[in-house]
C-alpha atoms as a PDB file:
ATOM      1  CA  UNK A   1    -170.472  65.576-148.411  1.00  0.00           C
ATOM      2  CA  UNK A   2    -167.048  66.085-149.877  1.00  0.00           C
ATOM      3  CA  UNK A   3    -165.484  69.290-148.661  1.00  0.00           C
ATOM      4  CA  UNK A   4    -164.673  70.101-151.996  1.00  0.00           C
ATOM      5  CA  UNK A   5    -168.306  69.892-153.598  1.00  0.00           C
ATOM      6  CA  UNK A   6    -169.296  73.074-151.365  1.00  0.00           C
ATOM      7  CA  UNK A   7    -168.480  76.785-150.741  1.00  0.00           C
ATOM      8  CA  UNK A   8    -169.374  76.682-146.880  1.00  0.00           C
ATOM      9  CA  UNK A   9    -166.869  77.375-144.784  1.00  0.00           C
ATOM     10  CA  UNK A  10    -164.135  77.703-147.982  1.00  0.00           C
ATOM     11  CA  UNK A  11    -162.836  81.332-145.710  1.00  0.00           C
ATOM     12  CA  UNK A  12    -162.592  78.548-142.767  1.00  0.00           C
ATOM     13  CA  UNK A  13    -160.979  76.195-144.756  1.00  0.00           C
ATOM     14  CA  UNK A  14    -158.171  78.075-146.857  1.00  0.00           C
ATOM     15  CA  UNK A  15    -156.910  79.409-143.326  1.00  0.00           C
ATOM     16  CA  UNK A  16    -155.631  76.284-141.665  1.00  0.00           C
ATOM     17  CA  UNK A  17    -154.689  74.714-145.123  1.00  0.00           C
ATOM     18  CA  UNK A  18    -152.519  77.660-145.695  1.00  0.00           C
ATOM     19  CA  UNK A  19    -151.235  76.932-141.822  1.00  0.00           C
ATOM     20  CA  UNK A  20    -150.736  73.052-142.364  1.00  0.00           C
ATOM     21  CA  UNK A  21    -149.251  73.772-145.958  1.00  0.00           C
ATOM     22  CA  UNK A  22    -146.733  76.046-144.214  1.00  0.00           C
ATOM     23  CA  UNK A  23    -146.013  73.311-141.845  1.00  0.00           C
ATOM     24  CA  UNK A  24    -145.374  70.878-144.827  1.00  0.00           C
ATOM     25  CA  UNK A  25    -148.004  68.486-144.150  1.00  0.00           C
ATOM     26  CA  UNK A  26    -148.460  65.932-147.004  1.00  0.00           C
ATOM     27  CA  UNK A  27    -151.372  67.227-149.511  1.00  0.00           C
ATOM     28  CA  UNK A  28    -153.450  63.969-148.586  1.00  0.00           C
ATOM     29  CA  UNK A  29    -152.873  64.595-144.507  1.00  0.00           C
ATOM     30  CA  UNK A  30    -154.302  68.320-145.411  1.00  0.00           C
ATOM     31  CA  UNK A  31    -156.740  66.461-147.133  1.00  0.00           C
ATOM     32  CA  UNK A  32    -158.411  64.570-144.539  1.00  0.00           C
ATOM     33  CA  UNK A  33    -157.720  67.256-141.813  1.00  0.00           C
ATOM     34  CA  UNK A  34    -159.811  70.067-144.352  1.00  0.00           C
ATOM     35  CA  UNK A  35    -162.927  66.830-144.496  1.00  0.00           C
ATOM     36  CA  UNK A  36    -162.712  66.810-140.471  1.00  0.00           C
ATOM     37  CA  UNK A  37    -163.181  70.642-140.356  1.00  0.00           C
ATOM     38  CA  UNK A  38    -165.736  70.857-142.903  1.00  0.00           C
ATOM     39  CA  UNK A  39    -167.831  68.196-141.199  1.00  0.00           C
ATOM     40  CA  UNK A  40    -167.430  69.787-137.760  1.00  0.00           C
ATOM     41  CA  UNK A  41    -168.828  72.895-139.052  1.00  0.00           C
ATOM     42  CA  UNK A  42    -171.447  71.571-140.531  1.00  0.00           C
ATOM     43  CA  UNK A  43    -172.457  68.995-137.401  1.00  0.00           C
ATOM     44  CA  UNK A  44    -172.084  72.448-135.087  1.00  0.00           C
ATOM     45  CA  UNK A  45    -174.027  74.293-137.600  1.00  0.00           C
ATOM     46  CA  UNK A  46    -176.766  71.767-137.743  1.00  0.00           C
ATOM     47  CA  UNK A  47    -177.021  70.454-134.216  1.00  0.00           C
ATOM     48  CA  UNK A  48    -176.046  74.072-132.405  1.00  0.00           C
ATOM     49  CA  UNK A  49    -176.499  76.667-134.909  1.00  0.00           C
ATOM     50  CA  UNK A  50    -173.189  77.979-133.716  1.00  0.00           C
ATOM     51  CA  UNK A  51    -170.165  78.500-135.708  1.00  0.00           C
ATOM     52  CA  UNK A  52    -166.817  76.318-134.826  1.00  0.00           C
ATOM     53  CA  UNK A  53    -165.581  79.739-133.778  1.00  0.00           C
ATOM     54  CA  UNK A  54    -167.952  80.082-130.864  1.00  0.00           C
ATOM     55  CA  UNK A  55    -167.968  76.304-130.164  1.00  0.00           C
ATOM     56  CA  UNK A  56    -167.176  75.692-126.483  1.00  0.00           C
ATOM     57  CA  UNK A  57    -165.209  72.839-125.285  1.00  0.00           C
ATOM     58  CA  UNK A  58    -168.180  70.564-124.254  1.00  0.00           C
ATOM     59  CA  UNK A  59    -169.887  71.637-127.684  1.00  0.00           C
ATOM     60  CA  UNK A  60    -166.093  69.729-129.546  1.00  0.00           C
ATOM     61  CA  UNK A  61    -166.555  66.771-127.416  1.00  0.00           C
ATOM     62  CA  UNK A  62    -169.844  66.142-128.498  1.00  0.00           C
ATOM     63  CA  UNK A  63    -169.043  66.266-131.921  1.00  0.00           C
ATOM     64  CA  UNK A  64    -165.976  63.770-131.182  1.00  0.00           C
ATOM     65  CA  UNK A  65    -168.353  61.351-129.191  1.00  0.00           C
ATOM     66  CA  UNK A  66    -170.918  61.496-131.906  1.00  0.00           C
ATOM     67  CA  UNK A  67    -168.307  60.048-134.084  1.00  0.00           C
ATOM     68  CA  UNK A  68    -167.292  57.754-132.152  1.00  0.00           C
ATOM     69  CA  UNK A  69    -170.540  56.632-131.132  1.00  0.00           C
ATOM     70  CA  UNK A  70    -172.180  52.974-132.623  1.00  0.00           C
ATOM     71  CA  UNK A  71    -174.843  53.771-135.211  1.00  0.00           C
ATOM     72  CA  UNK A  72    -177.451  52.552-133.299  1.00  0.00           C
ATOM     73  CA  UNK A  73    -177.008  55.315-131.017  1.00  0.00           C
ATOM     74  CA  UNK A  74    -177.220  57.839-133.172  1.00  0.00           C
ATOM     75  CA  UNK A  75    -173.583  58.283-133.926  1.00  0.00           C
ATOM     76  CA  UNK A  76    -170.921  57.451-136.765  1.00  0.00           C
ATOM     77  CA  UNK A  77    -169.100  53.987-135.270  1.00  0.00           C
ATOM     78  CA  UNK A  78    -165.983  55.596-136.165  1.00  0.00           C
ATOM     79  CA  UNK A  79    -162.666  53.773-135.363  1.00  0.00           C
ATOM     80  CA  UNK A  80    -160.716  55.520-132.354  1.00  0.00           C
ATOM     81  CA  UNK A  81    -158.157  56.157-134.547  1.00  0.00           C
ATOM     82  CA  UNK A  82    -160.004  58.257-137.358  1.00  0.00           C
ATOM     83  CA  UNK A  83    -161.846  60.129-134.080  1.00  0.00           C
ATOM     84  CA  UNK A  84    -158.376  61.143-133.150  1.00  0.00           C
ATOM     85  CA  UNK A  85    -157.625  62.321-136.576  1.00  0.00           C
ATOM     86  CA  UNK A  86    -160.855  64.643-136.165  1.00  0.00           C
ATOM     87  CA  UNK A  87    -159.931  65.277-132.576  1.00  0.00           C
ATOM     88  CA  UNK A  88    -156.203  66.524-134.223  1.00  0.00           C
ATOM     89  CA  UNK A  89    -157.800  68.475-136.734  1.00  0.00           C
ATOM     90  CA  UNK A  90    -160.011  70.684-134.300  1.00  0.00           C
ATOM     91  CA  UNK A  91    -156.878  70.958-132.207  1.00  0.00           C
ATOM     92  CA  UNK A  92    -154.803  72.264-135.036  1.00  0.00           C
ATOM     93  CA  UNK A  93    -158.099  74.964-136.069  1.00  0.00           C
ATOM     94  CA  UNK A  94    -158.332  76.186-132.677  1.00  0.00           C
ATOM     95  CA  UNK A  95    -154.138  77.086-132.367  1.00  0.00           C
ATOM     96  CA  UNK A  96    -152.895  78.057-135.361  1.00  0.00           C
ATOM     97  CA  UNK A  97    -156.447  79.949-136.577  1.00  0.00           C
ATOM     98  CA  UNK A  98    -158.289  80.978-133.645  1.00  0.00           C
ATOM     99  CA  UNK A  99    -155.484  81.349-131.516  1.00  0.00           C
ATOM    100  CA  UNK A 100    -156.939  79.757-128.333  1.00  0.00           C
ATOM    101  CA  UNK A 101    -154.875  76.008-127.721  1.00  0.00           C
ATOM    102  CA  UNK A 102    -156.666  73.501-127.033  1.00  0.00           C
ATOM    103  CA  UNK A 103    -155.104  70.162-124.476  1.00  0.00           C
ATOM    104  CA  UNK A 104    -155.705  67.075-124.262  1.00  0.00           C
ATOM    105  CA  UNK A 105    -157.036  67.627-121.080  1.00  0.00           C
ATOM    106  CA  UNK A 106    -159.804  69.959-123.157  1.00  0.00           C
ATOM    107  CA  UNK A 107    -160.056  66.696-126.035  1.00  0.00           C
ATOM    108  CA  UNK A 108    -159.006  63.991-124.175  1.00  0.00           C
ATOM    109  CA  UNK A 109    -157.677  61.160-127.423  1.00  0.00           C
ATOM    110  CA  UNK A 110    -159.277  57.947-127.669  1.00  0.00           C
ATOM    111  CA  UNK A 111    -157.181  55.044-125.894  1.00  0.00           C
ATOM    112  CA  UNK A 112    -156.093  52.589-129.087  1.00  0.00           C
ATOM    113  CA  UNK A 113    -155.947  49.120-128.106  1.00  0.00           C
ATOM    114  CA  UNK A 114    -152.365  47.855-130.155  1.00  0.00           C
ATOM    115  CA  UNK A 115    -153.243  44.338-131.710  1.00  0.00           C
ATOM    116  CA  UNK A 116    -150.527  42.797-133.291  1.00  0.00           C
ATOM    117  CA  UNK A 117    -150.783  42.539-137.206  1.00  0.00           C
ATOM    118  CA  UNK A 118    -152.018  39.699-139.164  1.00  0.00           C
ATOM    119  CA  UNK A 119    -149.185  38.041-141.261  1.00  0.00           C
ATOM    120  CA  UNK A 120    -148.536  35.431-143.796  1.00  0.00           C
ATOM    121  CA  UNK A 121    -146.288  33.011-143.274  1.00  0.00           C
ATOM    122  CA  UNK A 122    -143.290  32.238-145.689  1.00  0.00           C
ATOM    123  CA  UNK A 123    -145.040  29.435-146.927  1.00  0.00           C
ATOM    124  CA  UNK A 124    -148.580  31.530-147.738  1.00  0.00           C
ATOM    125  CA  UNK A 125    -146.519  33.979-149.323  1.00  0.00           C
ATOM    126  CA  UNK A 126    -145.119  32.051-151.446  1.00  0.00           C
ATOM    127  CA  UNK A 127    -148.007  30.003-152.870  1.00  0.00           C
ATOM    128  CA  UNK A 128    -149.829  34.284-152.889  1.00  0.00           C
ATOM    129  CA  UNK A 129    -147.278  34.903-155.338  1.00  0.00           C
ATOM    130  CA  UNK A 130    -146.568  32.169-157.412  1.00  0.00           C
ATOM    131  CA  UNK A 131    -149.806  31.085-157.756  1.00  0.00           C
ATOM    132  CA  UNK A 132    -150.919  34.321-159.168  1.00  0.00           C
ATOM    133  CA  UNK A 133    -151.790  34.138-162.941  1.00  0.00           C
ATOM    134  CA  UNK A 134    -152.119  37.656-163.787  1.00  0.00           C
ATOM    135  CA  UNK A 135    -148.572  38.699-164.267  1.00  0.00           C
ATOM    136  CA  UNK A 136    -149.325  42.273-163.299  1.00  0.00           C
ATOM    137  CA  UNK A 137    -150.731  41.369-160.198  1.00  0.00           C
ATOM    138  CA  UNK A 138    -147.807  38.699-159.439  1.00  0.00           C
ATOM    139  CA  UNK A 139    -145.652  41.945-160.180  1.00  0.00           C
ATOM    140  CA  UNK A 140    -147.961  44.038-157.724  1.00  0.00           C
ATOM    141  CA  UNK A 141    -147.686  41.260-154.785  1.00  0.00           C
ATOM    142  CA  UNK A 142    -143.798  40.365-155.344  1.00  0.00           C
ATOM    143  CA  UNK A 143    -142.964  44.049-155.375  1.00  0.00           C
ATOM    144  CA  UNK A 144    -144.993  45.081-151.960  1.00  0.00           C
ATOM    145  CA  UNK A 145    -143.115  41.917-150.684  1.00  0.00           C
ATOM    146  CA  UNK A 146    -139.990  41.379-151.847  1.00  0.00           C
ATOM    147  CA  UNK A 147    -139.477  45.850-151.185  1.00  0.00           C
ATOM    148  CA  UNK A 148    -141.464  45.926-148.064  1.00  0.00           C
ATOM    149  CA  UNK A 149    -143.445  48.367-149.234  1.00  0.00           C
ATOM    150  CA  UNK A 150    -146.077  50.384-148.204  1.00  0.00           C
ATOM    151  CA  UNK A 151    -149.170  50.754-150.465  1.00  0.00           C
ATOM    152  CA  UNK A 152    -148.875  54.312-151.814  1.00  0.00           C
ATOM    153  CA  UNK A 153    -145.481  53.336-152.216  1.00  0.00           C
ATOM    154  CA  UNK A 154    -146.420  50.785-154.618  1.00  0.00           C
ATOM    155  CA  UNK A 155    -148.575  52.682-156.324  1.00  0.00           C
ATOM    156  CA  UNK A 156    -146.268  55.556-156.842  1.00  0.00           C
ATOM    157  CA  UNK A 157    -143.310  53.336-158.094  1.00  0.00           C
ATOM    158  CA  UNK A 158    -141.405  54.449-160.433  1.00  0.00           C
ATOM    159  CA  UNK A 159    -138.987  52.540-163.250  1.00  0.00           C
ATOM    160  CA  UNK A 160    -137.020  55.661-162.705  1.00  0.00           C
ATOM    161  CA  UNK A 161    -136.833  54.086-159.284  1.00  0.00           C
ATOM    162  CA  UNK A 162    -135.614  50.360-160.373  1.00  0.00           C
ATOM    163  CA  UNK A 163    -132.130  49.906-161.477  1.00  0.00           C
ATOM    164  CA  UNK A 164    -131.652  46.627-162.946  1.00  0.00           C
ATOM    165  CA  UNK A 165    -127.732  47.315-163.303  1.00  0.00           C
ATOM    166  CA  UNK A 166    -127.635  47.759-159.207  1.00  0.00           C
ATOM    167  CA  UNK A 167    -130.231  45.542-158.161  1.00  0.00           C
ATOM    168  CA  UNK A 168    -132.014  48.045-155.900  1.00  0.00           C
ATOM    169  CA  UNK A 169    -135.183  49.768-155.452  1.00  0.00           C
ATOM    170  CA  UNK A 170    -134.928  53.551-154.278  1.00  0.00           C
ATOM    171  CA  UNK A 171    -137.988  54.629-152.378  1.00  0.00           C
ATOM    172  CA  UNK A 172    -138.302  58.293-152.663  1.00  0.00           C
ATOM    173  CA  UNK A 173    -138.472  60.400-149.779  1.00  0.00           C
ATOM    174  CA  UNK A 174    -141.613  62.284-151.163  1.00  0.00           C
ATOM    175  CA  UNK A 175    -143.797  59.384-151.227  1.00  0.00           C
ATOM    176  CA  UNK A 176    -142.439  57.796-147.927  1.00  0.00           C
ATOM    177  CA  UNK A 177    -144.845  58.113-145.156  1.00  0.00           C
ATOM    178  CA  UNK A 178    -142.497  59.522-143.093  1.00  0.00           C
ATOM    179  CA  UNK A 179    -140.122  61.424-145.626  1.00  0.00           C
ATOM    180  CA  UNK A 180    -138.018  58.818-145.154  1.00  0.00           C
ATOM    181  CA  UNK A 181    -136.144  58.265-148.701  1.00  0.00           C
ATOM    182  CA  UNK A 182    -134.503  54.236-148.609  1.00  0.00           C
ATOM    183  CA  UNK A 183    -132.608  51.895-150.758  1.00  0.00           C
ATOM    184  CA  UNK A 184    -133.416  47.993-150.977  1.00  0.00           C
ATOM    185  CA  UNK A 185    -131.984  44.856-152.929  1.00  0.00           C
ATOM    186  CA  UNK A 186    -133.604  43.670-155.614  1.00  0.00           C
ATOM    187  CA  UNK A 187    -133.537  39.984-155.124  1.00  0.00           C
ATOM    188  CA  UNK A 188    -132.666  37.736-158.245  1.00  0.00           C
ATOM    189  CA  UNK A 189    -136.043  36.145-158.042  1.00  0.00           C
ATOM    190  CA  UNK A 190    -137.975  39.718-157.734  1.00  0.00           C
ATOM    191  CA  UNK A 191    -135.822  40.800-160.674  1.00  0.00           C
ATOM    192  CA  UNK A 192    -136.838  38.337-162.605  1.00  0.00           C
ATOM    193  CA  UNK A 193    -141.031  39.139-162.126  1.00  0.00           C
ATOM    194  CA  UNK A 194    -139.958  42.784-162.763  1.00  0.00           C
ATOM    195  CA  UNK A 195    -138.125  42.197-165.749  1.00  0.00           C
ATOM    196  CA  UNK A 196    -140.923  39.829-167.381  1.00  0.00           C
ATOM    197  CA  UNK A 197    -143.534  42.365-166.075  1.00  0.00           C
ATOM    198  CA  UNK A 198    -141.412  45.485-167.977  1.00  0.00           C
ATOM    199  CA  UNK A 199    -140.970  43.449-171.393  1.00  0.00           C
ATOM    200  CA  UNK A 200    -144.671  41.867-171.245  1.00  0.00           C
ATOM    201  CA  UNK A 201    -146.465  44.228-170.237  1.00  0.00           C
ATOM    202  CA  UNK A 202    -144.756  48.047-169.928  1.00  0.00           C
ATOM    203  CA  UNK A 203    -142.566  47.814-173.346  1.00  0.00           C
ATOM    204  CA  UNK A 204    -141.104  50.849-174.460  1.00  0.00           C
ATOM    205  CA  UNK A 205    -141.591  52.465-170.672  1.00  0.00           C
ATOM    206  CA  UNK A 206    -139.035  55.237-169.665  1.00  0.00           C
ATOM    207  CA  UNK A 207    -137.883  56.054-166.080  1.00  0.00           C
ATOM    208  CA  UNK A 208    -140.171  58.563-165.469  1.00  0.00           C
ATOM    209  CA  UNK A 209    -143.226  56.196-165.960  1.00  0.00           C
ATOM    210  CA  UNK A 210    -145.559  54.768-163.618  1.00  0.00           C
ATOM    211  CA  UNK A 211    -144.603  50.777-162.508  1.00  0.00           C
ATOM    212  CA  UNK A 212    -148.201  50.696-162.337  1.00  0.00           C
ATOM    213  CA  UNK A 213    -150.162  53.127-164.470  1.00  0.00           C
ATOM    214  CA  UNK A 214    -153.746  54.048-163.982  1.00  0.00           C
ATOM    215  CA  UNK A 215    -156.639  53.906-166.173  1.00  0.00           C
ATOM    216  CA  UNK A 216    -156.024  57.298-167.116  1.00  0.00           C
ATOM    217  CA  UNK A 217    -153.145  58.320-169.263  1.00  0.00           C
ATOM    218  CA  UNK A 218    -150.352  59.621-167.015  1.00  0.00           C
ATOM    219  CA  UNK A 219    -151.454  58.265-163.570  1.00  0.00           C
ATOM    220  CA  UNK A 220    -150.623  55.663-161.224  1.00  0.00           C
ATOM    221  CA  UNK A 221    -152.724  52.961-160.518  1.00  0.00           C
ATOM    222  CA  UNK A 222    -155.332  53.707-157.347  1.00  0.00           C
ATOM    223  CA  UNK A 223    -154.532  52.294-153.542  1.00  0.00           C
ATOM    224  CA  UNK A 224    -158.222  50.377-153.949  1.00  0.00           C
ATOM    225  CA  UNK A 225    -156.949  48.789-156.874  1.00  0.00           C
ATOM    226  CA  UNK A 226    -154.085  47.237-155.265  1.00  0.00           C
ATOM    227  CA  UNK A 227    -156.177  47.129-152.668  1.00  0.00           C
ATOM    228  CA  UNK A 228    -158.527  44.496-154.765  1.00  0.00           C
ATOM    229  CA  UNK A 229    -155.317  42.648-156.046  1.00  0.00           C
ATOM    230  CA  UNK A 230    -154.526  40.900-152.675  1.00  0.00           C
ATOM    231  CA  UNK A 231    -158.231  40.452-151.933  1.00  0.00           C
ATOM    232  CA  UNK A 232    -158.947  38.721-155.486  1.00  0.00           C
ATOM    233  CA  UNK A 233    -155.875  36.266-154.659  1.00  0.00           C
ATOM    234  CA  UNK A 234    -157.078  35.565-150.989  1.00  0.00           C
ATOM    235  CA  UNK A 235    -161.248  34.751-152.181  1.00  0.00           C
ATOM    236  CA  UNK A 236    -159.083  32.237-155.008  1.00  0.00           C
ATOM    237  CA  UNK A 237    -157.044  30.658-151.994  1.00  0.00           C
ATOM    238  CA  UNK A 238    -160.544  30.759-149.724  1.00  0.00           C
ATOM    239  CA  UNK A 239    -158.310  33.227-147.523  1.00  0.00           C
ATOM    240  CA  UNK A 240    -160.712  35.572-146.831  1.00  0.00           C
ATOM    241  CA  UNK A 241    -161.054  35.454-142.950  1.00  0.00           C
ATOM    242  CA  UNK A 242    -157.692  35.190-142.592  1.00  0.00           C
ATOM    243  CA  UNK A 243    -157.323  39.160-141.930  1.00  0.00           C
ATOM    244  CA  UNK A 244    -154.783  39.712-144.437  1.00  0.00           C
ATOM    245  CA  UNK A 245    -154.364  43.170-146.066  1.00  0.00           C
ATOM    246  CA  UNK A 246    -152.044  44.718-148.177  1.00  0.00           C
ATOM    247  CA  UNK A 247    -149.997  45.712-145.297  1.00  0.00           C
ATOM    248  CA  UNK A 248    -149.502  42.398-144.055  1.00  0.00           C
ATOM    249  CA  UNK A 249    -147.290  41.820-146.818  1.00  0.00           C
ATOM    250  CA  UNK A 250    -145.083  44.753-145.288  1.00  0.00           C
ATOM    251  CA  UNK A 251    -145.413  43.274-142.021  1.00  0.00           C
ATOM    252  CA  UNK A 252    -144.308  39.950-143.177  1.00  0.00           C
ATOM    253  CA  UNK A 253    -141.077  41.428-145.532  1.00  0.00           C
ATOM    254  CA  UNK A 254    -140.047  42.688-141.835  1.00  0.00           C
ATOM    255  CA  UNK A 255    -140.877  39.793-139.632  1.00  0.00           C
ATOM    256  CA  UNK A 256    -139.091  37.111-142.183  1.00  0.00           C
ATOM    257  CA  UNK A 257    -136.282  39.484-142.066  1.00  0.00           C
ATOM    258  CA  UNK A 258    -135.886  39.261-138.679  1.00  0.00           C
ATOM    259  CA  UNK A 259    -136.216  35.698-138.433  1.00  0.00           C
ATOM    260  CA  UNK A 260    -133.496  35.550-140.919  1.00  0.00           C
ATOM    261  CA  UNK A 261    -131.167  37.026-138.232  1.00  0.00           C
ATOM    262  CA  UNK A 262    -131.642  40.732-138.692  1.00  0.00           C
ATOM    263  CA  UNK A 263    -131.267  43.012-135.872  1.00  0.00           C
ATOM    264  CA  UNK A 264    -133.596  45.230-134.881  1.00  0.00           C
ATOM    265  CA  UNK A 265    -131.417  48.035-136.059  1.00  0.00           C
ATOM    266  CA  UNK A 266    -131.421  46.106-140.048  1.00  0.00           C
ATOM    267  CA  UNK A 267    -135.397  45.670-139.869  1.00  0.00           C
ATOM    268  CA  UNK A 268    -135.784  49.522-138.920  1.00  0.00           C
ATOM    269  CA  UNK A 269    -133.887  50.829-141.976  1.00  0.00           C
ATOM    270  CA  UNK A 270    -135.160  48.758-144.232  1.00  0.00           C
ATOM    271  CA  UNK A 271    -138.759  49.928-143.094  1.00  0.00           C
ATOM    272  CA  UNK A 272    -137.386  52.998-142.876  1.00  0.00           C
ATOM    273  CA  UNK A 273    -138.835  53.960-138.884  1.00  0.00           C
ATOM    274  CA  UNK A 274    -138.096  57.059-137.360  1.00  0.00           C
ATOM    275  CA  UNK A 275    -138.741  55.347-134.024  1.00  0.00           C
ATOM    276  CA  UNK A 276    -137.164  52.093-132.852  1.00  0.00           C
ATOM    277  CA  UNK A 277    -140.684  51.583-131.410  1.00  0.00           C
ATOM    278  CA  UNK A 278    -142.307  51.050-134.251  1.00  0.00           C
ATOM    279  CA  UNK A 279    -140.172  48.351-135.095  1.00  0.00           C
ATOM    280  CA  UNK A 280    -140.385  46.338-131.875  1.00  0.00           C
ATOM    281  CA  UNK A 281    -143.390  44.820-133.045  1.00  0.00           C
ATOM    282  CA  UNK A 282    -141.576  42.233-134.761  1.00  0.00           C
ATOM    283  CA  UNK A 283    -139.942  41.016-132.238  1.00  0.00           C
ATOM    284  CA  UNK A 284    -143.396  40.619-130.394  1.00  0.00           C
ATOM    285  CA  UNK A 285    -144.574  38.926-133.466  1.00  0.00           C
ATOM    286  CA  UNK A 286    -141.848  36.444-133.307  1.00  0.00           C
ATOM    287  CA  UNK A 287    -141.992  36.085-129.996  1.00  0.00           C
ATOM    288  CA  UNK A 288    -145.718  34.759-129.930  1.00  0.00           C
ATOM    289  CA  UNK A 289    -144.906  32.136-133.008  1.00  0.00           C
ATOM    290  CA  UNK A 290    -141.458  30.523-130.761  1.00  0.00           C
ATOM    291  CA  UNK A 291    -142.319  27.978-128.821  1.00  0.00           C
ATOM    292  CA  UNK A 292    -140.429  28.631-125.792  1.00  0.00           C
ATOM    293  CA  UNK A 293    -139.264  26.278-122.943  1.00  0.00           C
ATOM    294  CA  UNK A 294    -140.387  26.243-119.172  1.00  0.00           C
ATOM    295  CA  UNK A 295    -137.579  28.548-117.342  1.00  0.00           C
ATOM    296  CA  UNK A 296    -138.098  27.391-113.497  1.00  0.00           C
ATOM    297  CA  UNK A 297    -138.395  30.250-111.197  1.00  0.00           C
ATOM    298  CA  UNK A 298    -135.293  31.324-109.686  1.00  0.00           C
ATOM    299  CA  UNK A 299    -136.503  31.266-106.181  1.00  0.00           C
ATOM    300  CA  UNK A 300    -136.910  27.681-106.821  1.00  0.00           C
ATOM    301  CA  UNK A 301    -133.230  27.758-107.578  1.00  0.00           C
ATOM    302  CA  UNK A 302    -132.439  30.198-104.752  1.00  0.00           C
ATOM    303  CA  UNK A 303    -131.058  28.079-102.281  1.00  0.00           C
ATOM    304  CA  UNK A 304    -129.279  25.716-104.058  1.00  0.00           C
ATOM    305  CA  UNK A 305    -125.974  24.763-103.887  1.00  0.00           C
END
């Protein structure tokens, strides 16, 4: 059950969304933390008849490995990565509301294998987007691409944020991921899909209107609907098992960048990283897709003259 659809635990709730307001969290990170709370209660409640205020440390870790844990045993086959956002959640409860800290030593984090990305080649996204009848969705596809955008991104763009006259695309820093506000070219080709898109199919819209609008008056279209864009074009192209999600169009903005001859440096502004690590993927990627030649061992070489 949705947090929001009961009363339980709302005294529970309000405190650490008042703490993780006051730390400036992002509405949808408080979001998800408040749904980990609310279902750890309830789980504690239910399996312990304890409150998550008397909860002992072996009493959290069974809640985490019951998450974690394949449905067949009895658990939730949750992804390490969303047990870790439960495991952060409980973590941020116990400090800032109950006052007793809680390590990693206490709630050890799932280990996260790193696989690198699936991406589309030049050549696939090319025949993604020109292939595309729906102009909207061409829009939708050229956009994440051509901007290197992240999907809420996308969905929170904007004409306010496309300036025809400058050829750029601002990405606000309050819908960055990482409040990390960014400026990038619009290419001739992009700008022409926008500007067809704007005079087809958004006349008359001001800055302050949605790129995408919802189905609703005054909102922005969803994150599953663009979600639904990329898979509609990849079941057309028989695609489907290829991996591909909307990020991979991100992925492959960067990685074609770098190709291009960008430096690391160029491919973490325009993604707009906080960390240089995040960025070294790329150069992984690229590194797997070179064929590279046989270097001879330089003890072979050692004793040469």
């Amino acid at each position: 059950m949705k947090y929001t659809q009961s009363q339980k635990y709302a005294s529970e709730l309000r405190q650490i969304s008042d703490v993780l307001e006051l730390i400036n969290y992002r509405r949808r990170t408080i979001e998800s933390y408040l749904q980990a709370i609310y279902e750890c209660c309830t789980w504690l409640e239910d399996t312990y008849h304890i409150h998550i205020d008397d909860a002992t440390v072996l009493q959290l870790r069974a809640f985490l490995l019951y998450l974690k844990r394949d449905k067949k045993e009895g658990g939730r086959g949750y992804a390490p990565r969303s047990v870790n956002l439960y495991n952060c959640a409980i973590k941020k409860y116990s400090r800032f509301v109950l006052r007793k800290p809680l390590s990693n030593d206490d709630l050890p984090l799932c280990r996260i294998d790193v696989q690198l990305p699936k991406v589309p080649s030049k050549q696939e996204v090319r025949k993604l987007i020109s292939g595309t009848e729906n102009l909207k969705h061409q829009a939708v596809l050229a956009i994440a691409y051509g901007a290197a955008l992240r999907i809420t991104e996308t969905a929170t763009l904007r004409w306010g944020d496309i300036s025809f006259s400058r050829n750029t695309i601002t990405i606000r820093e309050e819908v960055s991921k990482n409040r990390y506000a960014g400026v990038i070219e619009l290419p001739r080709r992009l700008k022409h899909i926008i500007y067809r898109y704007l005079t087809e199919c958004c006349p008359g819209a001001g800055p302050s209107d949605w790129v995408f609008p919802g189905q609703h008056k005054g909102t922005h279209i969803s994150k599953n609907s663009l979600a639904q864009v990329l898979k509609k074009r990849l079941r057309e192209l028989g695609w489907e098992e290829r991996g591909y999600t909307f990020h991979s169009l991100r992925h492959a903005h960067a990685l074609h960048y770098y190709q291009a001859g960008a430096d690391l440096f160029q491919v973490q502004q325009r993604l707009r990283h906080r960390s240089i690590s995040s960025t070294l993927i790329y150069v992984r990627l690229d590194a797997r897709l070179k064929e590279r030649p046989h270097v001879e061992n330089p003890f072979d070489t050692l004793f040469e003259s």
